[in-house]
C-alpha atoms as a PDB file:
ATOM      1  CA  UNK A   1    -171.062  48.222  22.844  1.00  0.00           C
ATOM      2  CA  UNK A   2    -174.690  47.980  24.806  1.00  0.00           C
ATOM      3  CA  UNK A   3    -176.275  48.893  21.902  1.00  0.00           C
ATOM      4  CA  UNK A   4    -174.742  45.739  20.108  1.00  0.00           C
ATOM      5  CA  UNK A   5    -175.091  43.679  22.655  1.00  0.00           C
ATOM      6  CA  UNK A   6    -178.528  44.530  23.103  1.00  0.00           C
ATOM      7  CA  UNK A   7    -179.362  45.152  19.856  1.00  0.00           C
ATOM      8  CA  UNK A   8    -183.466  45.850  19.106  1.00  0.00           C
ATOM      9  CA  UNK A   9    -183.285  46.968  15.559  1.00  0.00           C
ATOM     10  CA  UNK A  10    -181.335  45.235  12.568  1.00  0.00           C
ATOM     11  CA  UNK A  11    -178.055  46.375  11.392  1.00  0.00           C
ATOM     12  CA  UNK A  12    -176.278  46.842   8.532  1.00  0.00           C
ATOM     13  CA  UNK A  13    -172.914  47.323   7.800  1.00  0.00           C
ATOM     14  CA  UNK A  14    -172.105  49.449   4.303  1.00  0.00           C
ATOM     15  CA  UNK A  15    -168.225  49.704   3.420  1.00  0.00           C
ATOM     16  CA  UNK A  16    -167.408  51.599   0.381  1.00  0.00           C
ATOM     17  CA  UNK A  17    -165.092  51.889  -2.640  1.00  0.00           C
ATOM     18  CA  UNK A  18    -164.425  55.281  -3.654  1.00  0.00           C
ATOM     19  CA  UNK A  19    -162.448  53.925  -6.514  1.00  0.00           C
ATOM     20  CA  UNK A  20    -165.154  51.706  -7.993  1.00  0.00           C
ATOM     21  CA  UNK A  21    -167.866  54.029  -7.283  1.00  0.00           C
ATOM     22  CA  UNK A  22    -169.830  51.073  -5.145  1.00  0.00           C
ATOM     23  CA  UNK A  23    -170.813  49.824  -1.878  1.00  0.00           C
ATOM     24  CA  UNK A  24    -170.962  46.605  -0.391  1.00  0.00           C
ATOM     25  CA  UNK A  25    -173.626  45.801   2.360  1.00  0.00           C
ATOM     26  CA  UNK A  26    -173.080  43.258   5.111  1.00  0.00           C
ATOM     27  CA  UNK A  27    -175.528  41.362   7.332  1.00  0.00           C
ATOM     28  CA  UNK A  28    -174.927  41.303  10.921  1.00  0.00           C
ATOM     29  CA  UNK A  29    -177.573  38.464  11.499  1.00  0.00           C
ATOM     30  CA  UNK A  30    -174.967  36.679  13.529  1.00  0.00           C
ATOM     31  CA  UNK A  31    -173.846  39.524  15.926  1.00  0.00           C
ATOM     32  CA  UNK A  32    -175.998  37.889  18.578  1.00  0.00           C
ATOM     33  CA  UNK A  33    -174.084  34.832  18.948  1.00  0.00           C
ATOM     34  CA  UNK A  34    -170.879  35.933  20.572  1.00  0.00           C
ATOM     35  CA  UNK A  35    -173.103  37.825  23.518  1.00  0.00           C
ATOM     36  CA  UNK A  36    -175.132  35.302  24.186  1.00  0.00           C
ATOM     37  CA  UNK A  37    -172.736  32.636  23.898  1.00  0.00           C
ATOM     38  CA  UNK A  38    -170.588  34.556  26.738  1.00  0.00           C
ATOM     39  CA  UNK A  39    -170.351  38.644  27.825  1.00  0.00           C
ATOM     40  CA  UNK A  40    -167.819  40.250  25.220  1.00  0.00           C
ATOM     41  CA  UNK A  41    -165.251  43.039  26.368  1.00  0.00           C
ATOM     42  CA  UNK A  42    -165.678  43.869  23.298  1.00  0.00           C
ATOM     43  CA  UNK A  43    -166.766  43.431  19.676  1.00  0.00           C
ATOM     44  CA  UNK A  44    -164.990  43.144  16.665  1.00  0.00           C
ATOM     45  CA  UNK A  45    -167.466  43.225  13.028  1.00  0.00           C
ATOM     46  CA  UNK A  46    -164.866  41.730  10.274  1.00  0.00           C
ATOM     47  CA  UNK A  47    -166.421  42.399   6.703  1.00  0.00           C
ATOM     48  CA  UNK A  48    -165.181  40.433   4.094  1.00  0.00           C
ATOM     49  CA  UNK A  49    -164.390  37.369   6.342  1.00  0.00           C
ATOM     50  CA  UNK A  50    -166.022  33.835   6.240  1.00  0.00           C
ATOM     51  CA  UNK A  51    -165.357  31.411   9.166  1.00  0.00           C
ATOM     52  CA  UNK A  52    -166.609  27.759   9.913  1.00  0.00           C
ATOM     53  CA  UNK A  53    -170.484  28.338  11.414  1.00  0.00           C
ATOM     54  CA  UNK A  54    -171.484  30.867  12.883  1.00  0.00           C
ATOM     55  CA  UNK A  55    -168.395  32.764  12.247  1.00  0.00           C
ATOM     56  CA  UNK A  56    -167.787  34.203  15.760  1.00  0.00           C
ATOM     57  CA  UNK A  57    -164.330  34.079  17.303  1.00  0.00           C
ATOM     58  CA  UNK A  58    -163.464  34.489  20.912  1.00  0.00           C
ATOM     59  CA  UNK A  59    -160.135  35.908  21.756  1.00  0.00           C
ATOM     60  CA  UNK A  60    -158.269  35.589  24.769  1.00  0.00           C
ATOM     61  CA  UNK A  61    -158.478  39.093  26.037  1.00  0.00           C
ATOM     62  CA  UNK A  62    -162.436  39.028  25.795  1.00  0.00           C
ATOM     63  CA  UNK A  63    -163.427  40.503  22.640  1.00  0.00           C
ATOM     64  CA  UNK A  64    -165.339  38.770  20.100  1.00  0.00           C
ATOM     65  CA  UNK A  65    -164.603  38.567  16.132  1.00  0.00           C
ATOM     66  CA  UNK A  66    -167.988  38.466  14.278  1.00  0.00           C
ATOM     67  CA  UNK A  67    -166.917  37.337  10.464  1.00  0.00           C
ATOM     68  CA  UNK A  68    -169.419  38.902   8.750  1.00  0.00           C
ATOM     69  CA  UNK A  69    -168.960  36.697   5.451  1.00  0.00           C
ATOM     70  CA  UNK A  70    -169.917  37.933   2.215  1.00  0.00           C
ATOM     71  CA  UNK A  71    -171.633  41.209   1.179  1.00  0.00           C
ATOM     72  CA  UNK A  72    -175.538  40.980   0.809  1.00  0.00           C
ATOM     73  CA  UNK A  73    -175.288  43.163  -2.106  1.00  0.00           C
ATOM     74  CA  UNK A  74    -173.077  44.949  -3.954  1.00  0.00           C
ATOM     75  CA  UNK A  75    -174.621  48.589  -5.171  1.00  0.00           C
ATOM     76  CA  UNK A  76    -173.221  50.436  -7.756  1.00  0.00           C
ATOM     77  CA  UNK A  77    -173.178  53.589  -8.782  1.00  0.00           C
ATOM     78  CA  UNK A  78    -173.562  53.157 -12.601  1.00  0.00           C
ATOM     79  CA  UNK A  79    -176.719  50.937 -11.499  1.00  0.00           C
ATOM     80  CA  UNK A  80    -178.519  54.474 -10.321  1.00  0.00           C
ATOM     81  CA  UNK A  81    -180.788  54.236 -12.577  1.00  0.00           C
ATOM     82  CA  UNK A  82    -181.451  50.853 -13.550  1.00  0.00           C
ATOM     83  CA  UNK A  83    -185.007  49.956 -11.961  1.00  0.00           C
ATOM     84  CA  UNK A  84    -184.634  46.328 -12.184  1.00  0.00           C
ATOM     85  CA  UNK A  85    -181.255  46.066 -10.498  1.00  0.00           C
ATOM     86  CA  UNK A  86    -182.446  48.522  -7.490  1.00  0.00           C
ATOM     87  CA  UNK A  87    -185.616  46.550  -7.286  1.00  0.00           C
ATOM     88  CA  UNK A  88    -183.440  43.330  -6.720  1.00  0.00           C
ATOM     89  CA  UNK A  89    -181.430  44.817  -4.494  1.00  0.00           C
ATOM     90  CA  UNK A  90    -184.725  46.056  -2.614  1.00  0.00           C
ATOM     91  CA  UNK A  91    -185.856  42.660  -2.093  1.00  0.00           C
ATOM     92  CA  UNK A  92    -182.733  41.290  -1.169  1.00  0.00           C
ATOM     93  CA  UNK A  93    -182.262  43.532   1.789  1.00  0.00           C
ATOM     94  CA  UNK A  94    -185.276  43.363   2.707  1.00  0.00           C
ATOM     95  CA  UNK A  95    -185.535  39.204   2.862  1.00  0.00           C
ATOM     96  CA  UNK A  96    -182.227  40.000   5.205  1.00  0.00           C
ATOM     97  CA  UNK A  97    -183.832  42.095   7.359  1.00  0.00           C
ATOM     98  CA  UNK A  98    -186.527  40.005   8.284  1.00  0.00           C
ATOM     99  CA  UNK A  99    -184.206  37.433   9.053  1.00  0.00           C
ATOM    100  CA  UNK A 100    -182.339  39.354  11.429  1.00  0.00           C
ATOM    101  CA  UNK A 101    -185.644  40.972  12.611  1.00  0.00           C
ATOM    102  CA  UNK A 102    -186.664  37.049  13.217  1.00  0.00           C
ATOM    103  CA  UNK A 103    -184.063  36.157  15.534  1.00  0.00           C
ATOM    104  CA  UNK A 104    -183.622  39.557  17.350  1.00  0.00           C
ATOM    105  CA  UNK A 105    -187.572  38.999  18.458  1.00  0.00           C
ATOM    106  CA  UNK A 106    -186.644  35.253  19.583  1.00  0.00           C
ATOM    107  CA  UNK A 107    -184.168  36.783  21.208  1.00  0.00           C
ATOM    108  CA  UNK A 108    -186.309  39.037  23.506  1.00  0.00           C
ATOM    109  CA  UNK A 109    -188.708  36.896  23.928  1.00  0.00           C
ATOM    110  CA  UNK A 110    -186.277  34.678  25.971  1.00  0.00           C
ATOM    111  CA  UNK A 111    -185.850  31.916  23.081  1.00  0.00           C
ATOM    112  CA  UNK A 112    -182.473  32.226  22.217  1.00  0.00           C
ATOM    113  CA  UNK A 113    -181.640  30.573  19.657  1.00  0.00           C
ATOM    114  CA  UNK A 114    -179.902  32.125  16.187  1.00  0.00           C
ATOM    115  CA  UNK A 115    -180.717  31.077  12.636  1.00  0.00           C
ATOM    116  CA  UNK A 116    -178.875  31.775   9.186  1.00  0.00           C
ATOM    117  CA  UNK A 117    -177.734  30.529   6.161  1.00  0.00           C
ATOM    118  CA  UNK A 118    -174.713  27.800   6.045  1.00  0.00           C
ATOM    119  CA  UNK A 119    -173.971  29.335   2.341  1.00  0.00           C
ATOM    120  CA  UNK A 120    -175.069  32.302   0.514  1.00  0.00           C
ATOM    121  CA  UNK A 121    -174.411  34.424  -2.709  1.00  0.00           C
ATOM    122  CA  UNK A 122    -174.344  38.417  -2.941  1.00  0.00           C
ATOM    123  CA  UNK A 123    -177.457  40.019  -4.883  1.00  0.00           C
ATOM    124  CA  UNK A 124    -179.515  36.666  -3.364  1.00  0.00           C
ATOM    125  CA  UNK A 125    -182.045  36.149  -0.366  1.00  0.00           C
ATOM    126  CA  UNK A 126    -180.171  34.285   2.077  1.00  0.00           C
ATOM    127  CA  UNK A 127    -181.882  30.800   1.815  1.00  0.00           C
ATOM    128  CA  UNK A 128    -181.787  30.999  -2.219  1.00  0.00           C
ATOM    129  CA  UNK A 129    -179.377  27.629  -2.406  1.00  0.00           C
ATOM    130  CA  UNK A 130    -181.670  26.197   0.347  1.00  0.00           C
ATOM    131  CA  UNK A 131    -178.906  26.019   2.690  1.00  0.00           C
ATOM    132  CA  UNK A 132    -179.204  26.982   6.728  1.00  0.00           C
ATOM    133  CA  UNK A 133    -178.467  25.849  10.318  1.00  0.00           C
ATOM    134  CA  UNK A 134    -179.860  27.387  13.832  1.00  0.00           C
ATOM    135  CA  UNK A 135    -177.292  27.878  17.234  1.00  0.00           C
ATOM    136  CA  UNK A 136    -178.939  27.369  20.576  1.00  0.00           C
ATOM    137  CA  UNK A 137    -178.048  29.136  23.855  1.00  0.00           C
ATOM    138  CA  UNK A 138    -179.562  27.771  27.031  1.00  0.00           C
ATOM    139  CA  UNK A 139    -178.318  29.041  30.640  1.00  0.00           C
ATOM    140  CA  UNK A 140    -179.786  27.666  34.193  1.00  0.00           C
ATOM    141  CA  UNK A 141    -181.450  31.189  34.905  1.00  0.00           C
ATOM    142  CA  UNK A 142    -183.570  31.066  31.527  1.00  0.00           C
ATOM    143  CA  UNK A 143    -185.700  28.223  33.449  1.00  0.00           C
ATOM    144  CA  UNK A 144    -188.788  30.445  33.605  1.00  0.00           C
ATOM    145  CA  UNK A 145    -188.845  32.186  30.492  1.00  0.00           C
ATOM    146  CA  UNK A 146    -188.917  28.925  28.460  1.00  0.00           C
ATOM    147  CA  UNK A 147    -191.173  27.320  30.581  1.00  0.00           C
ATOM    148  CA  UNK A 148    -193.608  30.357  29.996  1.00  0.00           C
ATOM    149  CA  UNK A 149    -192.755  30.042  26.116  1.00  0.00           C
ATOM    150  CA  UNK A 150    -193.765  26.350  26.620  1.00  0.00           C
ATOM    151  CA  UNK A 151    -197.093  26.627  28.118  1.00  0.00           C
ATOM    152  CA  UNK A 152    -197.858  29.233  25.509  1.00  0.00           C
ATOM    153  CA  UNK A 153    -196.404  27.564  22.723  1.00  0.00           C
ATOM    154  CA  UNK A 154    -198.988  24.312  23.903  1.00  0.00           C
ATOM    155  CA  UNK A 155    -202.084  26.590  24.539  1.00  0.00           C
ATOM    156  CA  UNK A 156    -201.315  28.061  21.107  1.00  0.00           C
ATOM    157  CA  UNK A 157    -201.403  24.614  19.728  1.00  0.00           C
ATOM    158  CA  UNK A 158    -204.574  23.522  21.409  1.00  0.00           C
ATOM    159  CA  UNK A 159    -206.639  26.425  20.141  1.00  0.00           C
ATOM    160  CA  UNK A 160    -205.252  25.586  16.638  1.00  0.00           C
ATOM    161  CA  UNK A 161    -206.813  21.986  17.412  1.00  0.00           C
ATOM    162  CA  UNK A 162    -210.068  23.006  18.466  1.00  0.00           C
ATOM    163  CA  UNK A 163    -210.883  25.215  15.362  1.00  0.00           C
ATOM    164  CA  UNK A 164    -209.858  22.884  12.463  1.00  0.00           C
ATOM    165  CA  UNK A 165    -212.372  21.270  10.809  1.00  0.00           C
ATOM    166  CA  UNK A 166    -213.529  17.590  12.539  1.00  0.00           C
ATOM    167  CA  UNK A 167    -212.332  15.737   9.370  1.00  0.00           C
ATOM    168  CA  UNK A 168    -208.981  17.223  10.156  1.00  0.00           C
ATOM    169  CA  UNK A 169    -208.843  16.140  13.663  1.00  0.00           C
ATOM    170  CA  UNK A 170    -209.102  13.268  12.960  1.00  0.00           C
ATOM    171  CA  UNK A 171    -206.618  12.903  11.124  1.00  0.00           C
ATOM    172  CA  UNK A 172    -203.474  11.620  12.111  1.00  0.00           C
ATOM    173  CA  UNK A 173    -201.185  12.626  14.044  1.00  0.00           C
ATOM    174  CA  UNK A 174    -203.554  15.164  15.793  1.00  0.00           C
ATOM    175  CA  UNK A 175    -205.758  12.977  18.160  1.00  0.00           C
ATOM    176  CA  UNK A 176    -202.445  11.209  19.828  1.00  0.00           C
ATOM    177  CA  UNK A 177    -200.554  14.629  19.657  1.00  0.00           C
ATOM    178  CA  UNK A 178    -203.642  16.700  21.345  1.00  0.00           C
ATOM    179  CA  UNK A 179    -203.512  14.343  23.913  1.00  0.00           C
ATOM    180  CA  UNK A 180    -199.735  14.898  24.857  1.00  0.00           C
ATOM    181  CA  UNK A 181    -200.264  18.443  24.936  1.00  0.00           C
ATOM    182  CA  UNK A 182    -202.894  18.646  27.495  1.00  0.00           C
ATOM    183  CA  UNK A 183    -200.197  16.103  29.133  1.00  0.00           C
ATOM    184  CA  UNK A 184    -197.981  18.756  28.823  1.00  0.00           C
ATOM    185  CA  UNK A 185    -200.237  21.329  30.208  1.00  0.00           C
ATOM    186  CA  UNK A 186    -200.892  19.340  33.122  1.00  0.00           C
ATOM    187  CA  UNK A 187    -197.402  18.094  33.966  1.00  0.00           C
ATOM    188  CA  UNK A 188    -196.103  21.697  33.930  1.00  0.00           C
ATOM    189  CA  UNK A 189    -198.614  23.850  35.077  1.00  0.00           C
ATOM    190  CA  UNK A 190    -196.476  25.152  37.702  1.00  0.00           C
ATOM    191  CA  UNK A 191    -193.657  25.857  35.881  1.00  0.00           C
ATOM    192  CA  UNK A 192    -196.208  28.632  34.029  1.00  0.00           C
ATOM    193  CA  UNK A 193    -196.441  32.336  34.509  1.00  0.00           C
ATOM    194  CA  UNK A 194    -199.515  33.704  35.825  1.00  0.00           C
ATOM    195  CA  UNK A 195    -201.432  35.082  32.007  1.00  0.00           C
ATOM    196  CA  UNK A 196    -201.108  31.746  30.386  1.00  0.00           C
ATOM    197  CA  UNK A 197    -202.674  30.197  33.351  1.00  0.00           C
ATOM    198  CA  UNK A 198    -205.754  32.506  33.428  1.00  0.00           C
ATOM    199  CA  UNK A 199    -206.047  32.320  29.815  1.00  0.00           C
ATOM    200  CA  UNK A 200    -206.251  28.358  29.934  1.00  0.00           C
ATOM    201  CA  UNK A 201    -209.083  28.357  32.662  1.00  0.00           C
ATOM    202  CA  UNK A 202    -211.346  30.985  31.114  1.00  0.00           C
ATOM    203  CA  UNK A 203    -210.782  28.744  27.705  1.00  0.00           C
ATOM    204  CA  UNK A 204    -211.858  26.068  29.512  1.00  0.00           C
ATOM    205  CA  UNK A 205    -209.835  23.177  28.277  1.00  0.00           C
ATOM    206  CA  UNK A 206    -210.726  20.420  29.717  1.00  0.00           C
ATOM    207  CA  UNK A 207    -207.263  20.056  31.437  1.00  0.00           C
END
């Protein structure tokens, strides 16, 4: 259970069909949002199962459902050896992956926040219909961590500023919006940890 909970690597779920000769593999993209939605007693991966968005059920006794949905892919045996098939499938897992890689970094860098696909189809990358929605988890004792992410997120954005091109500064939005971030970096300079302050005096932003 720690290990799901606290999850650094994606995972995927493979069920098989001895009579078929095949395998069906299942995202676990959403796994994080039962634990950081509340602590589980325990956790429950249902294959096969669609519920409404983001397909996590609590139950009374503690333990968490996480409706997996549809399979990513389906991988067949008698597709062994056909190149273009396994080359699909390739890419298919692979767009997956990064998504769940995506939100497992947000994750530990103290943005939590979880995003997917409202629909999908198996053999496709998730966002192939276009379709997709983000869940947000916010807690009192996260206070520091986002205000870190924020003054980095605004220094980030400032640098960005200073090395386009002057006909591109000028353009608008950018000279109101510059000006709100150095607001920004003002107003909260406080709430900062310690790096992101030394990195905005030695850059010398005119704050």
């Amino acid at each position: 259970m720690p290990g799901l909970t606290g999850q650094e690597n994606p995972l995927l779920l493979c069920v098989g069909n001895r009579d078929a000769l095949s395998m069906d593999v299942y995202s676990t993209w959403n796994l994080l949002c039962g634990p950081l939605y509340r602590k589980p007693t325990g956790i429950i991966l249902v294959p096969g199962s669609t519920k409404k968005w983001p397909g996590v059920e609590f139950n009374d006794d503690g333990t968490q459902e996480i409706h997996l949905g549809d399979p990513i892919v389906r991988i067949c045996a008698s597709e062994s050896f056909d190149d273009a098939k396994l080359d699909t499938i390739s890419s298919v897992i692979n767009e997956w992956v990064a998504l769940d890689r995506l939100n497992i970094v947000n994750n530990r860098a103290g943005m939590h926040w979880v995003i997917g696909p409202l629909s999908y189809k198996t053999d496709h990358p998730p966002y192939e219909e276009g379709t997709g929605s983000v869940s947000f988890y916010w807690h009192p004792n996260n206070l520091g961590t986002c205000s870190a992410n924020l003054g980095r997120v605004a220094t980030a954005l400032q640098l960005i500023y200073r090395h386009l091109s002057e006909t591109d500064k000028a353009k608008e939005p950018w000279p109101d919006r510059t000006a709100a971030l150095r607001d920004v970096l003002r107003s909260h300079w406080e709430l900062f940890d310690e790096p992101v302050k030394q990195f905005l005096v030695q850059m010398d932003l005119n704050l």
